[in-house]
C-alpha atoms as a PDB file:
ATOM      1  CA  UNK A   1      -6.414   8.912   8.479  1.00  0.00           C
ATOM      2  CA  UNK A   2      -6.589   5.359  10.092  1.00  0.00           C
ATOM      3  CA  UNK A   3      -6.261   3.407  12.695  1.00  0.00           C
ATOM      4  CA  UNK A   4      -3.404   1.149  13.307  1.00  0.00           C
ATOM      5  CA  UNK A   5      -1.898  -0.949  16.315  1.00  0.00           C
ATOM      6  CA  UNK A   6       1.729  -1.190  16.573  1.00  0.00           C
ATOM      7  CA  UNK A   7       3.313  -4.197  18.719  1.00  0.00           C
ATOM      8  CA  UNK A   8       7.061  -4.346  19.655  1.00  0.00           C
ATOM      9  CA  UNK A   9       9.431  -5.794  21.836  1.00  0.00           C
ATOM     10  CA  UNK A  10      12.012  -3.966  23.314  1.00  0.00           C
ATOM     11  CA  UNK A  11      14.920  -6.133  24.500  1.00  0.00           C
ATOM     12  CA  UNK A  12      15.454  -6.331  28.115  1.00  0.00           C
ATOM     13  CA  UNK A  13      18.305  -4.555  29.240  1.00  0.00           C
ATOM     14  CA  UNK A  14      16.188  -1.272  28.262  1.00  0.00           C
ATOM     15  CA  UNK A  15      14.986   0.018  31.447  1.00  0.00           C
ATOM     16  CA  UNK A  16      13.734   3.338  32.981  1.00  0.00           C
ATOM     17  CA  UNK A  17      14.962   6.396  31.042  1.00  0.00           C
ATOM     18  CA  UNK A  18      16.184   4.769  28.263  1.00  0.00           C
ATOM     19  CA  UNK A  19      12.670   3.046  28.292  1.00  0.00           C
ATOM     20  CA  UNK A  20      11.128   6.473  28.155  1.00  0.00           C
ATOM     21  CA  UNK A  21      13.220   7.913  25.975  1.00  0.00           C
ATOM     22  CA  UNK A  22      12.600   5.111  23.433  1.00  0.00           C
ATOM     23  CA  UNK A  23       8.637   5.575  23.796  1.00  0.00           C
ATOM     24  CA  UNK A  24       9.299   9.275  23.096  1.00  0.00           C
ATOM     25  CA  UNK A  25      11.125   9.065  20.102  1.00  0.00           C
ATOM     26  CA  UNK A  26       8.578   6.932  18.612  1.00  0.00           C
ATOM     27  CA  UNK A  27       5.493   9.061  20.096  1.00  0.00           C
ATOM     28  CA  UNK A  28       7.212  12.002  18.452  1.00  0.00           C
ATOM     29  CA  UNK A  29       7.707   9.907  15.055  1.00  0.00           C
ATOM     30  CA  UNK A  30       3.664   9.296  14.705  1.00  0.00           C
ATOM     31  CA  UNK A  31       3.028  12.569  15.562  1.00  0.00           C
ATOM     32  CA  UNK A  32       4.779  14.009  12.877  1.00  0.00           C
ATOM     33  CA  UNK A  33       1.880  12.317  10.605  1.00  0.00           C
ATOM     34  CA  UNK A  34      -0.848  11.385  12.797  1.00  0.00           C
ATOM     35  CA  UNK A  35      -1.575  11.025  16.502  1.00  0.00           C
ATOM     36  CA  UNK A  36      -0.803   8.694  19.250  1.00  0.00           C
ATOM     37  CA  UNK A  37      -4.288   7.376  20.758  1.00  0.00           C
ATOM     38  CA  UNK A  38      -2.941   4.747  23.532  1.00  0.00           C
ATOM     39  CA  UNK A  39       0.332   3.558  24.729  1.00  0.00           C
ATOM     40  CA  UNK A  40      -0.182  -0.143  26.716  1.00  0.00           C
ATOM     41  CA  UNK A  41       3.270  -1.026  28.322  1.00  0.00           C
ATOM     42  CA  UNK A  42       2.853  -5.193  28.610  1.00  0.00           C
ATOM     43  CA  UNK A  43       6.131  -5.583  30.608  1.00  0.00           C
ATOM     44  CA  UNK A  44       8.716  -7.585  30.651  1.00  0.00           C
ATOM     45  CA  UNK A  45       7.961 -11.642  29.224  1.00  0.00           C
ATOM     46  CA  UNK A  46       9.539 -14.567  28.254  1.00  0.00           C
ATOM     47  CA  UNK A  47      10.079 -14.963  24.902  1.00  0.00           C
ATOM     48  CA  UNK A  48       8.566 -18.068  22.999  1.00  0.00           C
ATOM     49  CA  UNK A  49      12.194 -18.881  21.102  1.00  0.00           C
ATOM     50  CA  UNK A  50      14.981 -16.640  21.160  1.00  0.00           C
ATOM     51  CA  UNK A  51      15.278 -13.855  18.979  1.00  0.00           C
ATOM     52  CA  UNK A  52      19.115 -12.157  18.395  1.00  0.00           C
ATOM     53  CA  UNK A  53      20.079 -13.851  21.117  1.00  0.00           C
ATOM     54  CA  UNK A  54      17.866 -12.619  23.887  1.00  0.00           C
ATOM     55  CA  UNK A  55      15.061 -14.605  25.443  1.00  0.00           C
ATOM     56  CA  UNK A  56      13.471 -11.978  27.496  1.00  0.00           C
ATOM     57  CA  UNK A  57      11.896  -8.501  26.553  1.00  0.00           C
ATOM     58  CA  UNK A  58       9.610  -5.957  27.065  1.00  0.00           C
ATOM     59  CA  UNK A  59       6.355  -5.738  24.719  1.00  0.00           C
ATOM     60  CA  UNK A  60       4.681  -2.452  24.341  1.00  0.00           C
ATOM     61  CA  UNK A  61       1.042  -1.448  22.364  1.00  0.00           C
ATOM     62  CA  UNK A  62       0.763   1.453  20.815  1.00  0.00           C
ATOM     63  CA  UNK A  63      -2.788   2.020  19.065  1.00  0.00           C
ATOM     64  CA  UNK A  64      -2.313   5.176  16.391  1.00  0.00           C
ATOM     65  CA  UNK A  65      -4.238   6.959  14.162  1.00  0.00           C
ATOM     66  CA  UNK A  66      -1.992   8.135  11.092  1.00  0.00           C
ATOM     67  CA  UNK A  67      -1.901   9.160   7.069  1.00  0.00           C
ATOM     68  CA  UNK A  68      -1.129   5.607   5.173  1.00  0.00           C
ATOM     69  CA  UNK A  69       1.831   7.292   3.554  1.00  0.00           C
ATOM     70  CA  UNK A  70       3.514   7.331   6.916  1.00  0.00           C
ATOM     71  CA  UNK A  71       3.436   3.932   8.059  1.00  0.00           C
ATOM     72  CA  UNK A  72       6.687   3.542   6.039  1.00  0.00           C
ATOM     73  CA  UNK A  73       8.413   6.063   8.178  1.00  0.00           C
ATOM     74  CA  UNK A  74       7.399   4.836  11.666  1.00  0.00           C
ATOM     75  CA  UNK A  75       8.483   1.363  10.218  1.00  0.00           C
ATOM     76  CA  UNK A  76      11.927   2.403   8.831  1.00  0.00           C
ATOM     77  CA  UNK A  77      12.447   4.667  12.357  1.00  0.00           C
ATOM     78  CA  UNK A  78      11.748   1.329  14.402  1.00  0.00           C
ATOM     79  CA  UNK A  79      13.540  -0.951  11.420  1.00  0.00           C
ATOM     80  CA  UNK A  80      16.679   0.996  12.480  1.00  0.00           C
ATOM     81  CA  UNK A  81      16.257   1.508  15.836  1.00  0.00           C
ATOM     82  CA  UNK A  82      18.327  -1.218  18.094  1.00  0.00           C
ATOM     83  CA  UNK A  83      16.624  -1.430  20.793  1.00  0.00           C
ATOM     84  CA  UNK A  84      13.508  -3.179  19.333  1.00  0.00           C
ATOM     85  CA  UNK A  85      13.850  -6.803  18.777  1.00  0.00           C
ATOM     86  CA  UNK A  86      11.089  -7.053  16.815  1.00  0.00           C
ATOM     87  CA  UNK A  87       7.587  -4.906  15.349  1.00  0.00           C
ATOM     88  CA  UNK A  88       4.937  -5.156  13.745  1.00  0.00           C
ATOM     89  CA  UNK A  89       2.212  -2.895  12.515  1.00  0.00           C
ATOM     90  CA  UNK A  90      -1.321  -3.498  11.557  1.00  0.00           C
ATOM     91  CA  UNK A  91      -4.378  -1.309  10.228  1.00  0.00           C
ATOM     92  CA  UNK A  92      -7.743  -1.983  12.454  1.00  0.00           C
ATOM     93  CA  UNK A  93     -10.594  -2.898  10.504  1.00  0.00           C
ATOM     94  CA  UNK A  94     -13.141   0.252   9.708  1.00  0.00           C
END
């Protein structure tokens, strides 16, 4: 298992149940193959150019600790999910 730090934006007309729901679903995803160590909500920012439109969202942290072989699932859940704008997904140095 290691460690890896996820980063997304969620765009901004995502709010308060939906919010949670969408940290759920992806809690629930890197559990299936690893844990979820930290969840950092950033809030809601300006964006530095706009991105599908949108020029506002909502960043979030998660910090993980998962298999290797199931970084391609968490990506392909979030890859299809619409509320994210954008992701991305790095391992933390040893």
């Amino acid at each position: 298992m290691r460690d890896y730090e996820m980063v997304f934006i969620a765009r901004p007309a995502v709010e308060g149940e939906a919010l949670q729901a969408l940290i759920d679903r992806l809690h629930n995803v890197i559990n299936a193959g690893g844990e979820v160590l930290e969840t950092d909500v950033w809030g809601k920012r300006r964006l530095a150019y706009p991105i599908q439109k949108e020029r506002e969202g909502v960043y979030f942290l998660i910090r993980a600790r998962m298999n290797p072989d199931h970084v391609a699932e968490v990506e392909r859940t979030v890859r299809f999910t619409d509320q994210i704008i954008r992701h991305l997904i790095v391992r933390l140095p040893e």
